[in-house]
C-alpha atoms as a PDB file:
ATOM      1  CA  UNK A   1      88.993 110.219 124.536  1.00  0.00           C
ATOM      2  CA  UNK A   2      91.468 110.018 126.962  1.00  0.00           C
ATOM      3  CA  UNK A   3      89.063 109.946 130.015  1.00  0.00           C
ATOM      4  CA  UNK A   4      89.889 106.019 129.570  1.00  0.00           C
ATOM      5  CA  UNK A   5      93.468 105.754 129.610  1.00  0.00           C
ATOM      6  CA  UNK A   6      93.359 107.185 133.191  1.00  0.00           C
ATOM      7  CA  UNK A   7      91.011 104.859 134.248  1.00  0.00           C
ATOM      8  CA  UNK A   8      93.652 102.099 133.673  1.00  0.00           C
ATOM      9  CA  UNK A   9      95.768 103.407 136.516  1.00  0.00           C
ATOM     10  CA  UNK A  10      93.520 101.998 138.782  1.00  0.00           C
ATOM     11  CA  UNK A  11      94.064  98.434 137.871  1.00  0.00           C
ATOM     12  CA  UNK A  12      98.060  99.201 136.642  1.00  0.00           C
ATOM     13  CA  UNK A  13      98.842  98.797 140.748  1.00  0.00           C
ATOM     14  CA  UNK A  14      97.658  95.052 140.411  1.00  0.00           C
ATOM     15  CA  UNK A  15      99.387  94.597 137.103  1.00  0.00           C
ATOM     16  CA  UNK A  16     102.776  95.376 137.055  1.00  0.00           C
ATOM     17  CA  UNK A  17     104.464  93.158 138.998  1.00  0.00           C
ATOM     18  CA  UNK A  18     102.495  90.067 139.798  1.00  0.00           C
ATOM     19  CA  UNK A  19     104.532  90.756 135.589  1.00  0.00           C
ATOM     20  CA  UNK A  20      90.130  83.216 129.319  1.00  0.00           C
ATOM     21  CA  UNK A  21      89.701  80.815 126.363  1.00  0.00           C
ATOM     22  CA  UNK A  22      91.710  81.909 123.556  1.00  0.00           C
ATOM     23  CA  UNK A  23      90.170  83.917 121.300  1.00  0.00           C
ATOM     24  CA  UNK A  24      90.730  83.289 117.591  1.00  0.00           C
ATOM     25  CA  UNK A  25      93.227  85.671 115.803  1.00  0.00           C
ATOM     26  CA  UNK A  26      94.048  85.577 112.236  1.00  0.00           C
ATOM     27  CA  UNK A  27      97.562  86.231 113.022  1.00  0.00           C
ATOM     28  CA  UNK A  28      97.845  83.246 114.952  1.00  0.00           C
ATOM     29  CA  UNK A  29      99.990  80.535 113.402  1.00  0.00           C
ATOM     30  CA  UNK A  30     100.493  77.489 115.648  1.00  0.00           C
ATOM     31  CA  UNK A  31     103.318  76.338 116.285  1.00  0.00           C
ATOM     32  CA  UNK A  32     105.097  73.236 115.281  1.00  0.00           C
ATOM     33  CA  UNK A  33     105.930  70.241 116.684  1.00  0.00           C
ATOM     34  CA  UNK A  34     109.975  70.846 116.718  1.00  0.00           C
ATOM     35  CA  UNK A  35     111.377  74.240 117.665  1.00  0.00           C
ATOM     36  CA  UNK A  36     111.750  76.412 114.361  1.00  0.00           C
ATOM     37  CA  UNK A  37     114.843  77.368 113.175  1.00  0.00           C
ATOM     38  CA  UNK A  38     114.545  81.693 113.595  1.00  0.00           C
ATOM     39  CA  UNK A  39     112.785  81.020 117.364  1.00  0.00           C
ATOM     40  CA  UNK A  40     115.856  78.599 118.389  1.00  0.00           C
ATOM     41  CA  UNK A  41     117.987  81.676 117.486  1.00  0.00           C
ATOM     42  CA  UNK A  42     116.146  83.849 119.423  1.00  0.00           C
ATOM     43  CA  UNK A  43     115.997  82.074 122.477  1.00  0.00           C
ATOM     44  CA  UNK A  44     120.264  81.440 121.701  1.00  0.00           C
ATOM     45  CA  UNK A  45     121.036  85.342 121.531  1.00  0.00           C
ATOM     46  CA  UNK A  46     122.382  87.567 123.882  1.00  0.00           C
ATOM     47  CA  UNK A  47     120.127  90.194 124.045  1.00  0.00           C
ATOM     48  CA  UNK A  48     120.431  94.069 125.663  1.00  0.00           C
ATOM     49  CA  UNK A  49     120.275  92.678 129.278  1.00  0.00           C
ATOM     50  CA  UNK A  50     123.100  90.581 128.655  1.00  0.00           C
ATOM     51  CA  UNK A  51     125.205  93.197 127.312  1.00  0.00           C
ATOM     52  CA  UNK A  52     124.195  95.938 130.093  1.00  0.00           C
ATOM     53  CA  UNK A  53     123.879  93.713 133.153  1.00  0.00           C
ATOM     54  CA  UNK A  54     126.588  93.610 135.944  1.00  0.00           C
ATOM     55  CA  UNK A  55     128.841  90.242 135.083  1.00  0.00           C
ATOM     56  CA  UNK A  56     127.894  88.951 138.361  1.00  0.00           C
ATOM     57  CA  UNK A  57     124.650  87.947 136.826  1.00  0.00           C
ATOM     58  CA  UNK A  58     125.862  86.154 133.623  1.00  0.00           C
ATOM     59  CA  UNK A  59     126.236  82.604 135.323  1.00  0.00           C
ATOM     60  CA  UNK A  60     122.371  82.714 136.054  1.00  0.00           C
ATOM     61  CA  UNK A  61     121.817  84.107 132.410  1.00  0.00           C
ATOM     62  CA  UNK A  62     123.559  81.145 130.504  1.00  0.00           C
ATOM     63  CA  UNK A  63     121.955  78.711 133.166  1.00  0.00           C
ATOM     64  CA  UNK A  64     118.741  79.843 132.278  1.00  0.00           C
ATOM     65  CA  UNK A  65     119.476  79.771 128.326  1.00  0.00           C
ATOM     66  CA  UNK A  66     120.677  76.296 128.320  1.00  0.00           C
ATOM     67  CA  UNK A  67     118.166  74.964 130.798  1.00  0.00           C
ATOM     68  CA  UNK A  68     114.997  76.774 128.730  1.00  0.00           C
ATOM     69  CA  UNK A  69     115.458  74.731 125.779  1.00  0.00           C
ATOM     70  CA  UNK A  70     116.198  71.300 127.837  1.00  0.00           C
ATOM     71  CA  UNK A  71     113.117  71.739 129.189  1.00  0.00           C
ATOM     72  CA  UNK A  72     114.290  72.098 132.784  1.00  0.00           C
ATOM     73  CA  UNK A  73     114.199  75.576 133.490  1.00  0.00           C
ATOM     74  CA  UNK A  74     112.913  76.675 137.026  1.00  0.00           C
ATOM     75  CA  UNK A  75     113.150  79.870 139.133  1.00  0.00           C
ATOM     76  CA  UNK A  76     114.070  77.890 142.525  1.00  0.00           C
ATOM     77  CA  UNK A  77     117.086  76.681 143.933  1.00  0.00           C
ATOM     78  CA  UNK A  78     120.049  79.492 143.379  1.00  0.00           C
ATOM     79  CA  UNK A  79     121.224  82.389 144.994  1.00  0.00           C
ATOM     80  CA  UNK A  80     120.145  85.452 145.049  1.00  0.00           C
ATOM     81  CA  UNK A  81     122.732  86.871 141.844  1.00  0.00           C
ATOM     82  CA  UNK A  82     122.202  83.482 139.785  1.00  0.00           C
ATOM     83  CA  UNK A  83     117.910  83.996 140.501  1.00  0.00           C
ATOM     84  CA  UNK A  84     118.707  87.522 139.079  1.00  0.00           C
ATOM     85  CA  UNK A  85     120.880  86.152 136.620  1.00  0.00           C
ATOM     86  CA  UNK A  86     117.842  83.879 135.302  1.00  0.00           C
ATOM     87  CA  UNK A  87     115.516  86.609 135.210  1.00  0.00           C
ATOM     88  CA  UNK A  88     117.768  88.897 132.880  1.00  0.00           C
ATOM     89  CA  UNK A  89     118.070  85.609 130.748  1.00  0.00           C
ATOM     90  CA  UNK A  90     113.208  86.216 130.905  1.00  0.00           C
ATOM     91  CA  UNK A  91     113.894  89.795 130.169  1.00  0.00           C
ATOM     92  CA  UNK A  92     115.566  89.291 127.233  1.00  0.00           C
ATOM     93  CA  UNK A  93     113.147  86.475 126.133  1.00  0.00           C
ATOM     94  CA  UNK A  94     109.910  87.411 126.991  1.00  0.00           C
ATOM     95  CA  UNK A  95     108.300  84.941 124.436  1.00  0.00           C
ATOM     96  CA  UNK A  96     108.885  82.370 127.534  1.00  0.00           C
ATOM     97  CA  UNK A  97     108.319  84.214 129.935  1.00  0.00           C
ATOM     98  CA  UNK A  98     104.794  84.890 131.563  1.00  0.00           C
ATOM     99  CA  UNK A  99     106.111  87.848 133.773  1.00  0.00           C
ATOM    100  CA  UNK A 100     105.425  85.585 137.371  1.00  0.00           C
ATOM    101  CA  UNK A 101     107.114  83.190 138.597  1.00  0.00           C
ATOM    102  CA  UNK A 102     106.809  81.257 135.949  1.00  0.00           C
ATOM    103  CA  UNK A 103     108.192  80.551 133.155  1.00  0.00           C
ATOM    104  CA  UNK A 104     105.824  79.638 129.130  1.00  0.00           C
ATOM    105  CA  UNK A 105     106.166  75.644 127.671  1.00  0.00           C
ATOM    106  CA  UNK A 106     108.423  75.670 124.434  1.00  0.00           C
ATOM    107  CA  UNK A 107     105.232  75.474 122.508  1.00  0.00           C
ATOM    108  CA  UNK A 108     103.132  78.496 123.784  1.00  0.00           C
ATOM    109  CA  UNK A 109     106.353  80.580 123.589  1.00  0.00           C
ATOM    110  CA  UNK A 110     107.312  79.351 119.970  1.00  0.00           C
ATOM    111  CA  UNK A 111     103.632  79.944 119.466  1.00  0.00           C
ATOM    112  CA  UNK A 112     103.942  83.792 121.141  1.00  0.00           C
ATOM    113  CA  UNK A 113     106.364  84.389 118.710  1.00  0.00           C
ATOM    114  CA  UNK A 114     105.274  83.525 115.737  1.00  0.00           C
ATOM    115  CA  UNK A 115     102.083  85.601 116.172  1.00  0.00           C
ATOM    116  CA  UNK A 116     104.383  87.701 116.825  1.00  0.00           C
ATOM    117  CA  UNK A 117     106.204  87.682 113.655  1.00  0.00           C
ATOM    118  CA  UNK A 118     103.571  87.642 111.660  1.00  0.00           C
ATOM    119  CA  UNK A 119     101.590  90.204 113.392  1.00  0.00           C
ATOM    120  CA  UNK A 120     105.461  92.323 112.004  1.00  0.00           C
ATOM    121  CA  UNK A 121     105.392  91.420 108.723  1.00  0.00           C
ATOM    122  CA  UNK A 122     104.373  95.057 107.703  1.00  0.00           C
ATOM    123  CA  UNK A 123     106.660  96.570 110.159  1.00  0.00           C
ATOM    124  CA  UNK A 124     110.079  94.544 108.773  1.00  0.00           C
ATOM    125  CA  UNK A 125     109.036  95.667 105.323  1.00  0.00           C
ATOM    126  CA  UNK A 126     109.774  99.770 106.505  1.00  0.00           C
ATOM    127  CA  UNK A 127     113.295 101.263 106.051  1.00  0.00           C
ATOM    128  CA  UNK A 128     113.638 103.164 109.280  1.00  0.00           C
ATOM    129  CA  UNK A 129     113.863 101.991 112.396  1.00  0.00           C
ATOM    130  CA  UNK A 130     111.192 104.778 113.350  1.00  0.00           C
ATOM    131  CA  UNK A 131     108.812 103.487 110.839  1.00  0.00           C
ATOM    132  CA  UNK A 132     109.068 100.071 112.001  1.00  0.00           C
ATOM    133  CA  UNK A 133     108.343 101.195 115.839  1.00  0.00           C
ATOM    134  CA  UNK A 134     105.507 102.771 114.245  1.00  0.00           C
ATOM    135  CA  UNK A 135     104.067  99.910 112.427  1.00  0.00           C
ATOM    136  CA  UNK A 136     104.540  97.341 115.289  1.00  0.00           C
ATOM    137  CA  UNK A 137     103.145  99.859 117.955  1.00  0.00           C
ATOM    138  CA  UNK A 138     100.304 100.676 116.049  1.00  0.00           C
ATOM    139  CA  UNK A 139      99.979  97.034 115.008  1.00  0.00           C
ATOM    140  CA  UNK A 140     100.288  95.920 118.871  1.00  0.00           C
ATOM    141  CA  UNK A 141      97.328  98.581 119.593  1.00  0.00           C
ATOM    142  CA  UNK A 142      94.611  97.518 117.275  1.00  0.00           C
ATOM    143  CA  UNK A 143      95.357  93.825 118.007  1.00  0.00           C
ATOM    144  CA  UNK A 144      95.239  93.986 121.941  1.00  0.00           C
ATOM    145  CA  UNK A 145      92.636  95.320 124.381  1.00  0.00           C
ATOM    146  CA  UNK A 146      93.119  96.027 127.941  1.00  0.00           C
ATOM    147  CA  UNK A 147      92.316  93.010 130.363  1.00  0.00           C
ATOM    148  CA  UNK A 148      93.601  90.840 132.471  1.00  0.00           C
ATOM    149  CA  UNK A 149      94.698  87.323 132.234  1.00  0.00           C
ATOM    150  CA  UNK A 150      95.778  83.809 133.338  1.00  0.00           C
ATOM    151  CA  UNK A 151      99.376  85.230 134.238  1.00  0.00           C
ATOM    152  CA  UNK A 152      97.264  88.328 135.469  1.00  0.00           C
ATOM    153  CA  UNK A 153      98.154  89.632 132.187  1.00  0.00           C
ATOM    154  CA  UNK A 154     102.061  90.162 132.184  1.00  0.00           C
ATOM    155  CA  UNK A 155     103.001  88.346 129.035  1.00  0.00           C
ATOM    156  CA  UNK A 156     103.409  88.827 125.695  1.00  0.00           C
ATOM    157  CA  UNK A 157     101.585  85.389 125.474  1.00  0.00           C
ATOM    158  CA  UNK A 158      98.287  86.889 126.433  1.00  0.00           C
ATOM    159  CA  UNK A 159      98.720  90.147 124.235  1.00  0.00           C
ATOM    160  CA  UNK A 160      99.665  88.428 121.424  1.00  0.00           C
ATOM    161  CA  UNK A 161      97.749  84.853 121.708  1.00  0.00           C
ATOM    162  CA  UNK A 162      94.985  85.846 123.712  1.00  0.00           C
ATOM    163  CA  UNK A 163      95.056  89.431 122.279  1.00  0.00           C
ATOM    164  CA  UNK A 164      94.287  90.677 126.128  1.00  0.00           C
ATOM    165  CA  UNK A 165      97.239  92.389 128.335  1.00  0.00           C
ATOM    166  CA  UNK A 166      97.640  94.862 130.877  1.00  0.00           C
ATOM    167  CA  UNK A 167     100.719  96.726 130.890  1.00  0.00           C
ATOM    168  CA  UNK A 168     103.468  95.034 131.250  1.00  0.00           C
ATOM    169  CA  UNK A 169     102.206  92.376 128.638  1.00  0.00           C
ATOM    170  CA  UNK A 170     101.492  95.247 126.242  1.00  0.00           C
ATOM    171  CA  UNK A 171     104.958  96.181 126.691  1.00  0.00           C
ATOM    172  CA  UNK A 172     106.515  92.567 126.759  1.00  0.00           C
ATOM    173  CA  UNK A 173     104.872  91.941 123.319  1.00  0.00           C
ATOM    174  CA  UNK A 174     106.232  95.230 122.329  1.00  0.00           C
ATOM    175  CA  UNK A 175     109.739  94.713 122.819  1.00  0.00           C
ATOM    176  CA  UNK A 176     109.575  90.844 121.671  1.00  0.00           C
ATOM    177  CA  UNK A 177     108.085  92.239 118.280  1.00  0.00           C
ATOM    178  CA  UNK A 178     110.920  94.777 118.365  1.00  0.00           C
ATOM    179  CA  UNK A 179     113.640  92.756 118.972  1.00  0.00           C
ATOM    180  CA  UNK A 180     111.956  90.512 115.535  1.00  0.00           C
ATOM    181  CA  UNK A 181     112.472  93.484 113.413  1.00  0.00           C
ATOM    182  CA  UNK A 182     115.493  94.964 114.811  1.00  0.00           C
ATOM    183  CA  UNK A 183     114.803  97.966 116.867  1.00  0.00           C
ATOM    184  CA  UNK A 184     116.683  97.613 120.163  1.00  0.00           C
ATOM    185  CA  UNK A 185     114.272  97.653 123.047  1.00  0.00           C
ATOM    186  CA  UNK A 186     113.839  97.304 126.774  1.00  0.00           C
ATOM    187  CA  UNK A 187     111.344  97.555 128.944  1.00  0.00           C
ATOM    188  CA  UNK A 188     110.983 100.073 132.020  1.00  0.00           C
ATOM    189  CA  UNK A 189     109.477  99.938 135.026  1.00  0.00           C
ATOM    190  CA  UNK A 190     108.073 102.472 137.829  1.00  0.00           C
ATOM    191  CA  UNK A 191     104.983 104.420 138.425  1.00  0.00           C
ATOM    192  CA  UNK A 192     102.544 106.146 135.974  1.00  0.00           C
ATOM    193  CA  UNK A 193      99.313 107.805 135.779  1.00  0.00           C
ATOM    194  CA  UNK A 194      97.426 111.113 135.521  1.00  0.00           C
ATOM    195  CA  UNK A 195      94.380 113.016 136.283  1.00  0.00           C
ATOM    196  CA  UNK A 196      92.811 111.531 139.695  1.00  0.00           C
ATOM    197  CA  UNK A 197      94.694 107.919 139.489  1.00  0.00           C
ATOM    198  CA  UNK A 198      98.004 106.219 139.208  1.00  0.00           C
ATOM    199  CA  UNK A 199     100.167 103.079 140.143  1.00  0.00           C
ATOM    200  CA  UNK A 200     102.940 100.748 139.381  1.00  0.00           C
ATOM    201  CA  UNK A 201     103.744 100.640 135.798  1.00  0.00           C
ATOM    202  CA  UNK A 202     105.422  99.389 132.739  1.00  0.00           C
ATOM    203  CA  UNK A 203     106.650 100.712 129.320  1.00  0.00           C
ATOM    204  CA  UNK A 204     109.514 100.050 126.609  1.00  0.00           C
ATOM    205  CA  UNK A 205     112.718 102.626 125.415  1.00  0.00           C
ATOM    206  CA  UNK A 206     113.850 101.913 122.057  1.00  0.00           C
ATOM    207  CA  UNK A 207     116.920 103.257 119.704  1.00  0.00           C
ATOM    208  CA  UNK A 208     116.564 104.734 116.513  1.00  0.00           C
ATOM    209  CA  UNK A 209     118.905 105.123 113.601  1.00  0.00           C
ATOM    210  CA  UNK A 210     120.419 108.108 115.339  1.00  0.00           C
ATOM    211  CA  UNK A 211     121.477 106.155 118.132  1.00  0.00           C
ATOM    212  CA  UNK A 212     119.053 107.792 120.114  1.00  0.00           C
ATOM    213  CA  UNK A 213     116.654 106.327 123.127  1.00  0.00           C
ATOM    214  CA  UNK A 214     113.099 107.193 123.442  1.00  0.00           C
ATOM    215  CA  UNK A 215     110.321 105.896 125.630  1.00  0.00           C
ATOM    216  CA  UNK A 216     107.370 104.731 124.282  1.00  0.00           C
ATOM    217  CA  UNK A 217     103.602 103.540 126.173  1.00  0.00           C
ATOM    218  CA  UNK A 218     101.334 101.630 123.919  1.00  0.00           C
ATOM    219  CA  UNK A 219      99.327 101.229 126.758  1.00  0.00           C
ATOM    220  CA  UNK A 220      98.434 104.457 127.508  1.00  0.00           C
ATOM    221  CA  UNK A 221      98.125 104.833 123.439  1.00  0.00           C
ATOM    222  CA  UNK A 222      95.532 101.821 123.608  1.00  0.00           C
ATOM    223  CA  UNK A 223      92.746 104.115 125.834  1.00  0.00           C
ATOM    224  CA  UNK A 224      90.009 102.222 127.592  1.00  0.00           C
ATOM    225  CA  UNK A 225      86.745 103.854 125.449  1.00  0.00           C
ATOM    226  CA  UNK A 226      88.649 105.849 123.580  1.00  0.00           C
ATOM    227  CA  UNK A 227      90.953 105.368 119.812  1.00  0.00           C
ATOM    228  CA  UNK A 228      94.600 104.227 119.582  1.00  0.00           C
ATOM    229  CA  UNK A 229      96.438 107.105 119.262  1.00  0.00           C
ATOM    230  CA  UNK A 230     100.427 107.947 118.981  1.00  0.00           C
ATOM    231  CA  UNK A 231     100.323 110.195 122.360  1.00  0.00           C
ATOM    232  CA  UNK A 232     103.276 108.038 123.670  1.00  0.00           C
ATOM    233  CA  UNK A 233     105.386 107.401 120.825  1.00  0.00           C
ATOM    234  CA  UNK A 234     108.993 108.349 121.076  1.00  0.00           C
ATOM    235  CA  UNK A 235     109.610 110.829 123.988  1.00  0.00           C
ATOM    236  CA  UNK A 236     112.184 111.420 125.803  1.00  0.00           C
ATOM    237  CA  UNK A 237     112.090 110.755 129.377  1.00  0.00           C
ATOM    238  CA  UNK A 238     111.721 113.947 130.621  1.00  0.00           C
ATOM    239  CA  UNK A 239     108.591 114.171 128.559  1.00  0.00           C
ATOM    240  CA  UNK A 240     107.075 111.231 129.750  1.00  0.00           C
ATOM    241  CA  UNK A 241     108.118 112.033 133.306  1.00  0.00           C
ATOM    242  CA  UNK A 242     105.208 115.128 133.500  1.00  0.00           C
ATOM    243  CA  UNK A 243     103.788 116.441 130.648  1.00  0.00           C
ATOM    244  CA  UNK A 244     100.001 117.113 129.108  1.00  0.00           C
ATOM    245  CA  UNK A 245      98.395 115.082 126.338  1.00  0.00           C
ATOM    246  CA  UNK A 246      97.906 117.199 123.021  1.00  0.00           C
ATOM    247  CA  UNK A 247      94.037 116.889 124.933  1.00  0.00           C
ATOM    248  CA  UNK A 248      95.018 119.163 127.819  1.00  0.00           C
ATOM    249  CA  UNK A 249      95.480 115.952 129.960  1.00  0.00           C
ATOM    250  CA  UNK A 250      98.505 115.517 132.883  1.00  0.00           C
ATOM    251  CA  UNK A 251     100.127 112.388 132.948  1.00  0.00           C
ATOM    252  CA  UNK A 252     103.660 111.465 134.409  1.00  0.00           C
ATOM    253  CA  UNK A 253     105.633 108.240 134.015  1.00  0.00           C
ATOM    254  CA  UNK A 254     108.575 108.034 137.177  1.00  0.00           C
ATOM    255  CA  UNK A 255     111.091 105.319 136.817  1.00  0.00           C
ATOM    256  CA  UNK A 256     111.353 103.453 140.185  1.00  0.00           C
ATOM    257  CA  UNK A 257     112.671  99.910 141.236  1.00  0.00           C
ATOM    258  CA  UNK A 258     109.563  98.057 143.144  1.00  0.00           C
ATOM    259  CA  UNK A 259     111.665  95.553 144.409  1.00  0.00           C
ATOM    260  CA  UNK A 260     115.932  94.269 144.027  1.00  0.00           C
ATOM    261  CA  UNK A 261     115.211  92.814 140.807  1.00  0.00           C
ATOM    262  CA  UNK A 262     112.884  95.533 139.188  1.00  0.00           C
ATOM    263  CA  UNK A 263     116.036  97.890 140.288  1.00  0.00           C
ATOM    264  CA  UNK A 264     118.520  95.574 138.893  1.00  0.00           C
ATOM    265  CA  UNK A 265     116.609  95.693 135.641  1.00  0.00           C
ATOM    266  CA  UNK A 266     116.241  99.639 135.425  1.00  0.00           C
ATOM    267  CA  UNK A 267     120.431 100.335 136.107  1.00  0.00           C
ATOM    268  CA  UNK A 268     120.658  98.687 132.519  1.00  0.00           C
ATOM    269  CA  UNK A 269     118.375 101.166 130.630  1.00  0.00           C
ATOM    270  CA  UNK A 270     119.598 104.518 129.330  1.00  0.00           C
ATOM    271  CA  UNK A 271     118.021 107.821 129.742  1.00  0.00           C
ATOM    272  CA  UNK A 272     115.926 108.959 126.923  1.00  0.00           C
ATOM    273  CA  UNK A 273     117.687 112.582 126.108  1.00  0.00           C
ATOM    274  CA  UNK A 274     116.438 113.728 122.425  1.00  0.00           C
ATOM    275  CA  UNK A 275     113.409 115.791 122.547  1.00  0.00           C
ATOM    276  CA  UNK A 276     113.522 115.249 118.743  1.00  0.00           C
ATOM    277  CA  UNK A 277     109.679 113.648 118.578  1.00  0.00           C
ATOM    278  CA  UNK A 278     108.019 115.587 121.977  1.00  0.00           C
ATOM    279  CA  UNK A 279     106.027 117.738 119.904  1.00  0.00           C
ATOM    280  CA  UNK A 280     104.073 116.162 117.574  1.00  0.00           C
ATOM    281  CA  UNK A 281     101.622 117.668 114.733  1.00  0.00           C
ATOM    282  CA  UNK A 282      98.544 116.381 114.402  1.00  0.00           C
ATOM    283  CA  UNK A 283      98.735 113.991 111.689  1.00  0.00           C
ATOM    284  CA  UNK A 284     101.834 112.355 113.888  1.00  0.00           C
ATOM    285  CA  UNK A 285      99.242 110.825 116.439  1.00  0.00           C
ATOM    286  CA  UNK A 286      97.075 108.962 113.990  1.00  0.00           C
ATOM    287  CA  UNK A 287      97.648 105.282 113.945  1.00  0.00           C
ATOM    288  CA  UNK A 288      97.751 103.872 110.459  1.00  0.00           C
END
């Protein structure tokens, strides 16, 4: 089963960083003509970035919120702490963002997330923050297959929309579903891989109710050839930084900045300490 997951690291090196005719999806609900009311609040909030980020960057954050919505909103022309500034702003609002250089139109990312919320109706309906991580990562699995994309795959857009991703859209969509039912969440970036083949990688950490962090890959849950599983789900990081599959497979996840802003982005997420889910039973792996 897991012969396939490995076989992703191959293409993760592409994928990463760089961040098909649609498909059609019955959770896809297009969206409207004017922004809608919850998505205008989402793209207003200050999300986990915001509060973790150095203060230098906060004049490229609120540039980049009030510049989004205007319909203005470009990468270019600032220095190098307001450019960083502007990607924490994408970071925290990955519905717009395509994980390049670019950023979404107001209508593909009200569009992202609203497939998005409805793809986490069942997951806002569970009591724990656990069970809702559940339901929206095994709810992110079944709807998205491994492949790339117009933004090479990066974006929650094409995981969601176009229901194809490679990593970091897997995670992107992850986090943007997350941060719709309340589970904090960021996403991490390094290097990951096992048996013969690895490469640049991303994943997501989210808190629970007891305020602790765990790391979670629905990637590498979402095998090539194989059956979502729950291999991934809630580890801490020293788990996910070596460790075997419950198949007898090695696999190792090592947080690393690939570049000053990929660095920048890592100093804000915390360590994932509780071993509290690293073992799992059986009946803990099986996506529902």
């Amino acid at each position: 089963m897991f012969k396939g997951i490995f076989k992703k690291a191959t293409v993760i090196l592409l994928a990463s960083m760089l961040a098909f005719t649609q498909p059609t999806s019955s959770f896809e609900v297009q969206a409207k003509s004017s922004v809608s009311s919850s998505f205008s609040k989402y793209l207003k909030k200050n999300g986990l970035y915001y509060k973790n980020m150095s203060k230098a960057y906060r004049p490229g954050y609120k540039t980049a919120k009030k510049t989004y919505k205007a319909g203005n909103f470009n990468f270019y022309g600032m220095n190098s702490t307001e450019y960083t500034g502007k990607y924490f702003y994408m970071a925290d609002h990955v519905a717009a963002w395509t994980g390049t250089l670019q950023n979404l139109s107001i209508s593909d990312a009200q569009r992202t997330y609203n497939v998005a919320k409805s793809l986490s109706k069942k997951a806002k309906r569970k009591k724990s923050k656990y069970q809702k991580a559940a339901a929206i990562h095994d709810a992110l699995v079944k709807h998205t297959s491994y492949q790339m994309g117009p933004y090479q795959g990066q974006s929650a857009y094409e995981a969601l929309v176009n229901r194809q991703a490679v990593c970091a859209g897997y995670s992107r969509a992850f986090k943007l579903m997350c941060d719709i039912c309340g589970v904090p969440c960021m996403c991490v970036y390094g290097y990951a891989g096992g048996g013969t083949g690895g490469g640049a990688h991303q994943w997501n950490i989210i808190k629970l109710d007891d305020g602790k962090w765990y790391e979670v890959d629905c990637t590498f849950d979402d095998p090539l050839g194989g059956s979502p599983n729950r291999n991934f789900f809630c580890l801490s990081t020293a788990k996910m930084s070596s460790g075997m599959t419950p198949q007898g497979m090695s696999y190792y996840h090592q947080r690393t900045g690939m570049d000053e802003l990929t660095t920048a982005f890592n100093k804000c997420i915390p360590m994932a300490t509780s071993t509290k889910h690293d073992k799992k039973k059986a009946k803990d792996l099986v996506v529902k």
